[in-house]
Every structure is written in structure tokens, then in C-alpha cells.
C-alpha atoms as a PDB file:
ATOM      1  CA  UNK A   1     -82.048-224.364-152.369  1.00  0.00           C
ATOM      2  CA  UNK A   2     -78.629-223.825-152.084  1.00  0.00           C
ATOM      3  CA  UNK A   3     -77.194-224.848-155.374  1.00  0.00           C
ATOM      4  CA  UNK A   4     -78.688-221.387-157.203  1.00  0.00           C
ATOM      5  CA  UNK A   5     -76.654-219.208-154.322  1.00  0.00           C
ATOM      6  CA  UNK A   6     -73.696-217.290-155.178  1.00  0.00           C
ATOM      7  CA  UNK A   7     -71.631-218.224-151.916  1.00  0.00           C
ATOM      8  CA  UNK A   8     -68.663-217.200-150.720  1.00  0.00           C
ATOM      9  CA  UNK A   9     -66.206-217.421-148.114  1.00  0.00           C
ATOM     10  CA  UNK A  10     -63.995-214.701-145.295  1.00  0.00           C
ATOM     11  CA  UNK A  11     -61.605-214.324-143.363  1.00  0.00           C
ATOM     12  CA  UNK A  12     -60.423-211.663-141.046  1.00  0.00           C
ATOM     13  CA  UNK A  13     -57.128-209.212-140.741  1.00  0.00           C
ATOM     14  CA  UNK A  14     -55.832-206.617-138.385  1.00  0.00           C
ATOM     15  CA  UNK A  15     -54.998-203.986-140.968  1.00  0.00           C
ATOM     16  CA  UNK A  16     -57.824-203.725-144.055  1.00  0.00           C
ATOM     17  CA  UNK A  17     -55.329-201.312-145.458  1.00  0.00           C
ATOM     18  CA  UNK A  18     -52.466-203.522-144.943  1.00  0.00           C
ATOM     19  CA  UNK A  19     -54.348-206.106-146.940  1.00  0.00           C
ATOM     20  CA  UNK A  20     -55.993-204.047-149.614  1.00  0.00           C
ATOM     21  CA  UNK A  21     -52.433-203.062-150.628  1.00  0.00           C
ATOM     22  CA  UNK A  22     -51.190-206.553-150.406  1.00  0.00           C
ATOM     23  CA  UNK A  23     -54.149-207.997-152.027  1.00  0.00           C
ATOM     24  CA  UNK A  24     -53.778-205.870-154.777  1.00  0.00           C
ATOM     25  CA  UNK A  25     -50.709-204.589-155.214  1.00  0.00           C
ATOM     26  CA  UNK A  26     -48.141-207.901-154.559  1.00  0.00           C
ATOM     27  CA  UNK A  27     -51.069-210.450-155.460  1.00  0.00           C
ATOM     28  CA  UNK A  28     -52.505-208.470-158.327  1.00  0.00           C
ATOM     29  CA  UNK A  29     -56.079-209.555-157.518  1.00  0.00           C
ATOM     30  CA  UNK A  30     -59.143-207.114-158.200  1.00  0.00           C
ATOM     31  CA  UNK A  31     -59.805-205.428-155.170  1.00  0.00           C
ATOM     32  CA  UNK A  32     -63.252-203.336-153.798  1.00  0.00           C
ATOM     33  CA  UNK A  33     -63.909-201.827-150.562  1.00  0.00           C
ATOM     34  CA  UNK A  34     -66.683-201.072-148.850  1.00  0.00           C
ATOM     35  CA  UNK A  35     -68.189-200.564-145.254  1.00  0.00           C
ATOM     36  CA  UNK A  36     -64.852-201.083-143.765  1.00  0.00           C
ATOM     37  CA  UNK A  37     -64.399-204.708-145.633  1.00  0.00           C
ATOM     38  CA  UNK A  38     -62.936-205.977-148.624  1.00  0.00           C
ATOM     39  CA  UNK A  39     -64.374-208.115-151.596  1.00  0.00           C
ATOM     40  CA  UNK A  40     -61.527-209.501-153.567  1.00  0.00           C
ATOM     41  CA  UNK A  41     -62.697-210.737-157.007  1.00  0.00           C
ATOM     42  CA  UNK A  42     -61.176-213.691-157.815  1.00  0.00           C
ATOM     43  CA  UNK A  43     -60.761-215.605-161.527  1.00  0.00           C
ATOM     44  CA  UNK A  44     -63.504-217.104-162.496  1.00  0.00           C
ATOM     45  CA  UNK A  45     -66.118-214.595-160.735  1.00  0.00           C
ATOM     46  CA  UNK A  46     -65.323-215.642-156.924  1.00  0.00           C
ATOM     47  CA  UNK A  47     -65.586-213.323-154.057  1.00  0.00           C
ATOM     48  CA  UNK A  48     -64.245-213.676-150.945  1.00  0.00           C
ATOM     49  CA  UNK A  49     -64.823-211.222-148.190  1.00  0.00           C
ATOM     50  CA  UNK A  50     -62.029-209.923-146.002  1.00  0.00           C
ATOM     51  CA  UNK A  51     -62.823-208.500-142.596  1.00  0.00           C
ATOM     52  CA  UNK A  52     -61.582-206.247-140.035  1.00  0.00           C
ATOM     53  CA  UNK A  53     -60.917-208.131-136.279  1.00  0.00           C
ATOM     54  CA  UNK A  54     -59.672-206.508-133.488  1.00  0.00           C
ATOM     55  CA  UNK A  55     -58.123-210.104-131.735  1.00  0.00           C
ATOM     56  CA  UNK A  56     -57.133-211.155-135.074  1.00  0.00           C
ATOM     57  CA  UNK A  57     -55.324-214.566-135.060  1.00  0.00           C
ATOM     58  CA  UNK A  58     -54.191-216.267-138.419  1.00  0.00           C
ATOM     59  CA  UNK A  59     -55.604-218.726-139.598  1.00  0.00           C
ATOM     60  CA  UNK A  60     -53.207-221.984-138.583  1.00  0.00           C
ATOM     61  CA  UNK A  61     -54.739-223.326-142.104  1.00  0.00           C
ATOM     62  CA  UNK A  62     -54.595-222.446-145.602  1.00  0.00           C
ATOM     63  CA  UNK A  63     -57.008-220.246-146.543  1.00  0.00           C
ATOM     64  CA  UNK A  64     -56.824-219.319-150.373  1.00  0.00           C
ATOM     65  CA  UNK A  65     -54.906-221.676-153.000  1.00  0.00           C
ATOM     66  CA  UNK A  66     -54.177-219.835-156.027  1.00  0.00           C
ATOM     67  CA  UNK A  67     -53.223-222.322-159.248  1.00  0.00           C
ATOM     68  CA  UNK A  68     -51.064-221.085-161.211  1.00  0.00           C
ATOM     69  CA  UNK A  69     -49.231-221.941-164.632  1.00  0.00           C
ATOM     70  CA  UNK A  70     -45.609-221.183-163.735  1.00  0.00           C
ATOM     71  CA  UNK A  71     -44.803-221.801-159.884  1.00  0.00           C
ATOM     72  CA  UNK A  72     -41.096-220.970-160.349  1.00  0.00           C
ATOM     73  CA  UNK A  73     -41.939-217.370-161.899  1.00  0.00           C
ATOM     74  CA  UNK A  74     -44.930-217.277-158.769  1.00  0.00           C
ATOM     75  CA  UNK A  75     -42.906-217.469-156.199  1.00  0.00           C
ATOM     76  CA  UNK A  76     -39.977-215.372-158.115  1.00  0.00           C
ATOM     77  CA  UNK A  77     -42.729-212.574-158.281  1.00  0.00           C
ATOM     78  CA  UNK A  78     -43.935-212.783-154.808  1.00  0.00           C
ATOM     79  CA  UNK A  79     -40.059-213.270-153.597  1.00  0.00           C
ATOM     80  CA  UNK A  80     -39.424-210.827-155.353  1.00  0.00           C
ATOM     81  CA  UNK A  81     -42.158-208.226-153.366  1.00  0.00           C
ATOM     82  CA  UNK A  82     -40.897-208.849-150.550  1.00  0.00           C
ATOM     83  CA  UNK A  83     -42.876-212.156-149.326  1.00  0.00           C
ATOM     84  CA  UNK A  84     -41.148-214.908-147.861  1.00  0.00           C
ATOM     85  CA  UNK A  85     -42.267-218.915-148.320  1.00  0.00           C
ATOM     86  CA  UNK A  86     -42.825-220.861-145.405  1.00  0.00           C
ATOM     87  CA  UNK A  87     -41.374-223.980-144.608  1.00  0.00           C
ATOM     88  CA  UNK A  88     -42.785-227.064-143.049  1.00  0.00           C
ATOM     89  CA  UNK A  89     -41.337-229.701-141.292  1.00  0.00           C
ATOM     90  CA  UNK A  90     -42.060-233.063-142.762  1.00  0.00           C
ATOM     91  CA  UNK A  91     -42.196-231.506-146.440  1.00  0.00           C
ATOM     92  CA  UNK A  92     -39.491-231.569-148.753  1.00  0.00           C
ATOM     93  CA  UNK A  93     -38.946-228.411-149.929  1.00  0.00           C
ATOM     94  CA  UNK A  94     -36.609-226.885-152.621  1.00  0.00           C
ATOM     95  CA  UNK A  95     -34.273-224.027-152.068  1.00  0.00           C
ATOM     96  CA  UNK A  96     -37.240-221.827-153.021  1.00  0.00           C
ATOM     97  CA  UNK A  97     -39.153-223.304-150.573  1.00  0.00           C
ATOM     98  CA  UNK A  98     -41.283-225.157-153.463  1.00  0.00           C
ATOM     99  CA  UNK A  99     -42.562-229.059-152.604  1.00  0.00           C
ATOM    100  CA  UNK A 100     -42.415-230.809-155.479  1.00  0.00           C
ATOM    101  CA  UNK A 101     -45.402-233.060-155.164  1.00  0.00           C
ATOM    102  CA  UNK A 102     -45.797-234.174-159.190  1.00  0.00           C
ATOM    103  CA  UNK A 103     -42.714-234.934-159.868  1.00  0.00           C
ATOM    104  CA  UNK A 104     -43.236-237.929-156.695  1.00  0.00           C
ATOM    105  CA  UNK A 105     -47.214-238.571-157.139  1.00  0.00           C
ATOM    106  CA  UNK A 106     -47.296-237.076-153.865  1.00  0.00           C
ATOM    107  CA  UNK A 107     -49.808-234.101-154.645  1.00  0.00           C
ATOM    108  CA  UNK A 108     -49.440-230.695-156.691  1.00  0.00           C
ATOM    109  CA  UNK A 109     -46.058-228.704-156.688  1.00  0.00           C
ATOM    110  CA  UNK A 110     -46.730-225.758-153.730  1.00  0.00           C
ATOM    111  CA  UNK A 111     -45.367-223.156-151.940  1.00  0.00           C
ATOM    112  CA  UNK A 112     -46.498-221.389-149.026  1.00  0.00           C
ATOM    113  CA  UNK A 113     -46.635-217.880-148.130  1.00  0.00           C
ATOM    114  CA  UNK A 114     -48.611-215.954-145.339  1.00  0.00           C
ATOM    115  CA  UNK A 115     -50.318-212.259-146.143  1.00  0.00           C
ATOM    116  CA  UNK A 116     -49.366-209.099-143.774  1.00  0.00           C
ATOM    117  CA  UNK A 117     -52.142-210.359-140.957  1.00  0.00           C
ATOM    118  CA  UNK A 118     -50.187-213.772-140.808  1.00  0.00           C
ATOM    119  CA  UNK A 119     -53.368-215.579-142.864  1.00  0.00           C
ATOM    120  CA  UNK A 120     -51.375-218.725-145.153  1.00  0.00           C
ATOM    121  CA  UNK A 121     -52.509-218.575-148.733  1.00  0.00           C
ATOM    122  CA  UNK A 122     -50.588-221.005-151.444  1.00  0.00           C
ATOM    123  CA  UNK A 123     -49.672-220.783-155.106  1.00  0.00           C
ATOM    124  CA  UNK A 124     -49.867-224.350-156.774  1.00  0.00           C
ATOM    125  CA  UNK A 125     -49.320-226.254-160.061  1.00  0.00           C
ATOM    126  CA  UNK A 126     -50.075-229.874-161.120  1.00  0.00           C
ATOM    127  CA  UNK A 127     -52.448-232.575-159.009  1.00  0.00           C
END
């Protein structure tokens, strides 16, 4: 039953504006808009839904992973719009805020960065 559904996933803001500007603009992603929400169209044919919320409150996880070929010139791009990595205690991260996970067999190479609504998304390379 459920393996012929084209699922999906959401998560809410406090500003669709905010976002749709962010989603597209900074992130370069594909970006519709309807009834007051979002549908950003992801590689690969993916949708996620992004929602307008009132009490908003960021997700404390992350909530979209985006792989990418180049992390350096990632996070040079989204330093460069403004966006600012987070750090984490307990992770080793370089002086662009990068953990270099494949380089130790300790997981991908990632960075972390949170959208305008405080929601953490990630670029990553490697396994």
C-alpha cells in the first residue's frame, strides 16, 4: 500500500516569505507557492512542504541534508549570503565550521547552518 505513494515530508516557519526567498534565492532550490505554503522541489523529484505556524519553534534537529560535491565551495556560497555555520560542542570543527568526518571514519564531512525561522538544515560530502 504504501510503497506506490509519492510521500513527503514538512516543516513549519514564521515568515513563508522569509523562507521562499531563502529557499530560493541563497539555497537555489525550485520553489512553488500555493495556499499560503510552500513546495520546494528537491533533486531527484522530492517535495517537501513548508508551512506557516504562528508558535513556530525550530526544529532542535536537522531537518533537510543536502549532499553536495564540493563542501568547501557550499559553505563559501552560503557564507558568502550571509548564513552563518553552527557549531557544536563535542564536534571538531574546522575554521569554517566544517567536521571532517571522512578524513577520521567518523561519518561524512558536514556543516551546519539554520534557515531564517531557526529550522537546522546541513550540506554534506562523503559517508
Amino acid at each position: 500500500m504504501f510503497t506506490e505513494t509519492h510521500a513527503f515530508s514538512g516543516f513549519s516557519v514564521d515568515d513563508v516569505a522569509t523562507a521562499k526567498k531563502f529557499y530560493g534565492d541563497v539555497l537555489g532550490l525550485r520553489v512553488s507557492e500555493a495556499n499560503g505554503m510552500l513546495s520546494l522541489h528537491l533533486a531527484g523529484g522530492g517535495e517537501v512542504l513548508v508551512y506557516p505556524k504562528d508558535d513556530h519553534t525550530p526544529a532542535s534537529f536537522t531537518i533537510l541534508n543536502f549532499p553536495v560535491e564540493d563542501i568547501d565551495a557550499a559553505v563559501d556560497h552560503l557564507v558568502g549570503q550571509g548564513v552563518e555555520m553552527i557549531r557544536y560542542e563535542g564536534f571538531h570543527q574546522d575554521a569554517k565550521g566544517i567536521a571532517r568526518g571522512s578524513g577520521q571514519g567518523s561519518g561524512p564531512d558536514i556543516a551546519w547552518f539554520t534557515d531564517p525561522s531557526g529550522n537546522v538544515l546541513s550540506v554534506l560530502h562523503g559517508k
